[in-house]
Every structure is written in C-alpha cells, then in structure tokens.
Protein backbone atom coordinates (compact mmCIF):
# COMPACT_ATOMS: atom_id res chain seq x y z
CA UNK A 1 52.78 6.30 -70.97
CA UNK A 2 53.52 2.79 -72.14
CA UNK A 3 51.93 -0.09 -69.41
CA UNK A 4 54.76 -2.12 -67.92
CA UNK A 5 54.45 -5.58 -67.00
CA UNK A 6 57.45 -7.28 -67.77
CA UNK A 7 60.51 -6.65 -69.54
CA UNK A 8 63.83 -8.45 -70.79
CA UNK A 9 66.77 -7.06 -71.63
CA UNK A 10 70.76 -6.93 -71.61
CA UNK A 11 71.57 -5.49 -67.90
CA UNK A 12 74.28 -2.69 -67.89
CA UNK A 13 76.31 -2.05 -64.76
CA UNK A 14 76.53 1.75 -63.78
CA UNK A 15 79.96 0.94 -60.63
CA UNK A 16 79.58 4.65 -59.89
CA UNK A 17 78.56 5.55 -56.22
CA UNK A 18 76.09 8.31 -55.58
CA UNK A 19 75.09 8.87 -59.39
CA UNK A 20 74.19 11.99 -59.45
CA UNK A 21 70.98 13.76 -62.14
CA UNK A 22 73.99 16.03 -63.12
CA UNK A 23 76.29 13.10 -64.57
CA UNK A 24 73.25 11.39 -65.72
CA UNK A 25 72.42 15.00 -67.90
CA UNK A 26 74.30 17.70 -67.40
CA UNK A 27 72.88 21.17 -66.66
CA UNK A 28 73.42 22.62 -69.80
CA UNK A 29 71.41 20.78 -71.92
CA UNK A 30 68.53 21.29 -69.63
CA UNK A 31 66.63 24.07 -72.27
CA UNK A 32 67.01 21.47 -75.27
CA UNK A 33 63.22 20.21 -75.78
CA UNK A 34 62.79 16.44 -74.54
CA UNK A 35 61.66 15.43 -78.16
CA UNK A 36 64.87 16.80 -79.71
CA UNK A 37 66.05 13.58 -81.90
CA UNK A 38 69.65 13.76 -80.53
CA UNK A 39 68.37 13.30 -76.85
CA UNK A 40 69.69 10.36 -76.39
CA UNK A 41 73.28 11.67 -76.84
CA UNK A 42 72.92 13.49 -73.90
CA UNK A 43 72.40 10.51 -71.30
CA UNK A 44 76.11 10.35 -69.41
CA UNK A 45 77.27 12.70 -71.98
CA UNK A 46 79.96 13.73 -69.96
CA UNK A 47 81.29 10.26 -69.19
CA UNK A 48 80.91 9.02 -72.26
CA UNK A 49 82.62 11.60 -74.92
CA UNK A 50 85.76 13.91 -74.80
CA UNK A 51 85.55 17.42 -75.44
CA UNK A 52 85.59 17.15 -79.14
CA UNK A 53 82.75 14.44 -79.66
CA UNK A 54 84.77 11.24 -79.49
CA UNK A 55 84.00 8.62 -77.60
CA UNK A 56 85.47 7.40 -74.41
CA UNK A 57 86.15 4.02 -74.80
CA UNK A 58 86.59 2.89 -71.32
CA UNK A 59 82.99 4.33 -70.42
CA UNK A 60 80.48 1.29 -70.32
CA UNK A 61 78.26 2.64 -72.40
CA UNK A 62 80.70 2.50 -75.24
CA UNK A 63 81.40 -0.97 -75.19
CA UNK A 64 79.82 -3.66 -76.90
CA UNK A 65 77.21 -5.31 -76.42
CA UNK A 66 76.56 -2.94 -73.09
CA UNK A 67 75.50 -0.18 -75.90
CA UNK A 68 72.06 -1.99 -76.25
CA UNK A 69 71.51 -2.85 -72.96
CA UNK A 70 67.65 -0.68 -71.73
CA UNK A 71 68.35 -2.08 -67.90
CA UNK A 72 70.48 -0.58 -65.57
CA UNK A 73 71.83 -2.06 -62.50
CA UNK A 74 73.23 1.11 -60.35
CA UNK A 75 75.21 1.54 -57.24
CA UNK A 76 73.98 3.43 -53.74
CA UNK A 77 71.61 6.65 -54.38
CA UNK A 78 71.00 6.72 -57.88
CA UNK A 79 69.49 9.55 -59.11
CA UNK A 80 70.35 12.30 -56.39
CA UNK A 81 71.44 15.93 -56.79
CA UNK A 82 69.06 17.84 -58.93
CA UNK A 83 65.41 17.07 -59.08
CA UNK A 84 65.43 17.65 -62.96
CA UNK A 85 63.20 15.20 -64.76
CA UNK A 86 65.16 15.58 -68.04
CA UNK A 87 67.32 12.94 -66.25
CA UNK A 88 64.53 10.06 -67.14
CA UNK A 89 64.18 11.58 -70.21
CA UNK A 90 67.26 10.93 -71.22
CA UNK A 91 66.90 7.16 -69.89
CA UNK A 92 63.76 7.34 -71.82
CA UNK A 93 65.33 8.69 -75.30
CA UNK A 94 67.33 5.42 -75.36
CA UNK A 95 64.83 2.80 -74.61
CA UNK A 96 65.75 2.22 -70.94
CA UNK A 97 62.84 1.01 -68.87
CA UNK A 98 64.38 -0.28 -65.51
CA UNK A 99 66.70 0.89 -63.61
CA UNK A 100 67.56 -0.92 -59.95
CA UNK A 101 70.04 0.07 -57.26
CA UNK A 102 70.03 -0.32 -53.63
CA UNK A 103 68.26 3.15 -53.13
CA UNK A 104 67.43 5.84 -55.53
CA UNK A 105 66.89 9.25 -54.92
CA UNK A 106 62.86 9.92 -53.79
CA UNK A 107 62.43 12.50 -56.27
CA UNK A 108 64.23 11.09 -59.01
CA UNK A 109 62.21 8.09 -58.42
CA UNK A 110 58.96 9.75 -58.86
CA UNK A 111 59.74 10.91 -62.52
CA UNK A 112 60.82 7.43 -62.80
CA UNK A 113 57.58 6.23 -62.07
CA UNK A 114 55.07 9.33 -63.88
CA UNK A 115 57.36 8.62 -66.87
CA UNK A 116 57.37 4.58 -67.81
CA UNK A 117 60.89 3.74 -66.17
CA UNK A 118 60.36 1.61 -63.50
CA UNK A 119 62.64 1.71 -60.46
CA UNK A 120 63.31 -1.19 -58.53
CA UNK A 121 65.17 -1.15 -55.11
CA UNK A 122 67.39 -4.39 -54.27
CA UNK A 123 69.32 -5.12 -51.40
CA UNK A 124 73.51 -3.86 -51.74
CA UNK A 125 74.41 -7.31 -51.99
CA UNK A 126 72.19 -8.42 -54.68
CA UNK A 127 72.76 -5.23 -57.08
CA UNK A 128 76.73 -6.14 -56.30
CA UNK A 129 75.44 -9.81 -57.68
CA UNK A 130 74.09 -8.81 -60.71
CA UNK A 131 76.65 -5.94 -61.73
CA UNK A 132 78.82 -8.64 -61.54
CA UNK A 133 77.32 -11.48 -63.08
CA UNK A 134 77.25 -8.54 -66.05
CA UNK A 135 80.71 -7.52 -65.74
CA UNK A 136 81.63 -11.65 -66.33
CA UNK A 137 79.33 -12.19 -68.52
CA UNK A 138 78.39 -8.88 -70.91
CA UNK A 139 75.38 -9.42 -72.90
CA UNK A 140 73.81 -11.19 -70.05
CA UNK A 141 69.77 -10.89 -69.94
CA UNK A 142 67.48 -9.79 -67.06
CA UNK A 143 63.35 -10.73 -66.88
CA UNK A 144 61.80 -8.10 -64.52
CA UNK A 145 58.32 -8.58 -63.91
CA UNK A 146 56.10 -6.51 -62.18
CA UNK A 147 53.05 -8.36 -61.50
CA UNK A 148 55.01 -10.83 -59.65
CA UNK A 149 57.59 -8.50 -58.32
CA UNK A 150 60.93 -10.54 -59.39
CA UNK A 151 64.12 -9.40 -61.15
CA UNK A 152 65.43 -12.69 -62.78
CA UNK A 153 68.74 -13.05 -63.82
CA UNK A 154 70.33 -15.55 -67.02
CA UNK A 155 71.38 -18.03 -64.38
CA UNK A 156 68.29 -18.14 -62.85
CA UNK A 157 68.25 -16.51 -60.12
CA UNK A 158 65.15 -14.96 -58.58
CA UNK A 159 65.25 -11.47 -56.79
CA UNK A 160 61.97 -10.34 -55.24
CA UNK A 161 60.96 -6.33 -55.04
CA UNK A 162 58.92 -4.71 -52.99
CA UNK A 163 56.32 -1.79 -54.59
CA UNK A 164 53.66 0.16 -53.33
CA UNK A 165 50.06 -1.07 -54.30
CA UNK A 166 49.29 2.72 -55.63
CA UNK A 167 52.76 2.68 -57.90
CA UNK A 168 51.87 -0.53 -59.04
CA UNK A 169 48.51 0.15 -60.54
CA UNK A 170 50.19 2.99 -62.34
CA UNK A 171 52.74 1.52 -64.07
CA UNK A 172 50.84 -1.91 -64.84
CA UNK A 173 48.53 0.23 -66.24
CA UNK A 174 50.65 3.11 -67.73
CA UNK A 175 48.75 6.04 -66.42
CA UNK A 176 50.46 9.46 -65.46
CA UNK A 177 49.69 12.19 -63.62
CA UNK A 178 47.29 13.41 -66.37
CA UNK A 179 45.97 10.03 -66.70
CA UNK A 180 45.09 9.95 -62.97
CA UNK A 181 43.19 12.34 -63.10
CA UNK A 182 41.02 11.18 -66.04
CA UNK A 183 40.27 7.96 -64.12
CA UNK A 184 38.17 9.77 -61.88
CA UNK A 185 36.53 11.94 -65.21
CA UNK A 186 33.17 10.73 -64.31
CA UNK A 187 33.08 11.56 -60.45
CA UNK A 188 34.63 15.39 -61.94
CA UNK A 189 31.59 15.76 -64.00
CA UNK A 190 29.09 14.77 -61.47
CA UNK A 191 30.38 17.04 -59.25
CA UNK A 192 30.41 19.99 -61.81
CA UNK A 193 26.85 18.86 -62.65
CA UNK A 194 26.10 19.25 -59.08
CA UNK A 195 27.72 22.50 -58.57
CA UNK A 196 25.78 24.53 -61.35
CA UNK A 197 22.60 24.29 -59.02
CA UNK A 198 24.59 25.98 -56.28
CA UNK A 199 26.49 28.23 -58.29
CA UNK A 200 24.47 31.48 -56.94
CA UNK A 201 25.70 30.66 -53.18
C-alpha cells in the first residue's frame, strides 16, 4: 500500500445524499477480478453511462476538467449499503486517494483506510463549502495533508481533521492488514522459538 502524507489534486463534488457502495459499483460486477484493466469503468457506472455504453453527459464525472479530479468531496453517509470492498477498488482503479464527507459509512471506511484511500470526515457545512467552491470554480485544487491534519482549499482556506493515532500510523506509513502483522515479525518468531521447548505439553 502506497504511504500517504499529503496529496493535491482537482476536488470533484459527489451532491448525492446517502451514496450508497451499490451506485459507487454495482453488484454485478462484483466477480470481475480487482486487477481487470477496465476497472475503472466500473466506478459510478450506472450514473455515468446509458444502457448502450454512452456517456451521460450531465453526470460529473463526464465533464471536464472534473474527469481528472482523484479527490472527492461527498455528501452525508458516503459509502453505506453493502460492505463490499470492490467499492475502494474502484476509487482506487482511477487514482482517487481522498475522499471527505460529513460521515462515511464505518465499514466502508475501513477498506478505505487497509487500502491507501484516505477518508476524511468534515463538518456539513464545510463539505457544502468546498463542493461549492468546486461547482464555481471546476478545476479548483485541494492540499490534504495528513501529518498536520488540514484539507486546504485554492483560496486558502484551512480545514482541520481529526484521525485516530492507530489510523494514522497506517496510512503515513502505508501498511495493511498484512503489513501489520509483519511489524511485529520479530516478537512472532520469538514466541515460536519459545514454543518448540514446550511443544510436548
């Protein structure tokens, strides 16, 4: 998993209440592999093209310069329905690395945070700022950074976030689950070293 520290990027503004895992990726491409090279088509598939593959032109996501945007500002409870983690993957397949709303789901948030994306929970009012500082001004940058805990938008202004010490080390230092578990490698194989002289009790 890639480290995060800090991160700049063209903000895109998801308006959509109660974003659920299912409009994020639909069910049915669930069984396609995560590395498939077309994964990225499948993040807000649904919203984004009609029935034969066309584009919808009035989803964000389609516009320019939203299209290379890789933060998302969201509304209320991101990331709820389904627990399925292909829903970061999909964020993942097309570069996206922060997403921040004024809550997002718990376990959605989790894969968020054992797969690189880092979730960041502002207040209502200030994810209503910044969707609409994007809205009047598209291509608009934002600076998170996580060692000092701010969300900084073009004009300046300074959001602070709040993050657990535990979630923090992980991220900053890009370690997953399996990664976890390899930090404590040498405590593992003292204790296995201990056990073999025990092993006939």
């Amino acid at each position: 998993m890639e480290p995060f520290k800090s991160f700049k990027s063209m903000g895109m503004p998801i308006d959509i209440l109660n974003c659920d895992t299912d409009a994020i990726i639909p069910a049915r491409f669930l069984r396609i592999p995560l590395d498939d090279p077309d994964y990225n088509q499948y993040l807000f598939h649904d919203l984004r093209f009609n029935e034969d593959g066309s584009e919808k032109p009035d989803f964000i996501m389609n516009q320019q310069p939203f299209r290379d945007a890789k933060v998302i500002v969201a509304d209320v409870n991101w990331g709820c329905g389904s627990s399925r983690e292909h829903a970061v993957g999909a964020l993942v397949a097309n570069g996206i690395r922060v997403v921040i709303a004024p809550s997002i789901a718990d376990i959605h948030r989790s894969n968020c945070m054992k797969n690189g994306v880092l979730p960041v929970i502002l207040s209502r009012e200030d994810c209503d700022t910044l969707r609409a500082h994007m809205h009047e001004a598209p291509g608009a940058e934002i600076d998170v950074d996580l060692e000092t805990q701010t969300v900084t938008a073009l004009n300046g202004t300074t959001f602070n976030f709040e993050i657990g010490p535990f979630d923090k080390h992980r991220m900053l230092n890009g370690i997953d689950d399996i990664g976890m578990t390899m930090e404590l490698d040498a405590e593992i194989s003292a204790f296995e070293n201990d056990r073999k002289d025990y092993a006939w009790l």
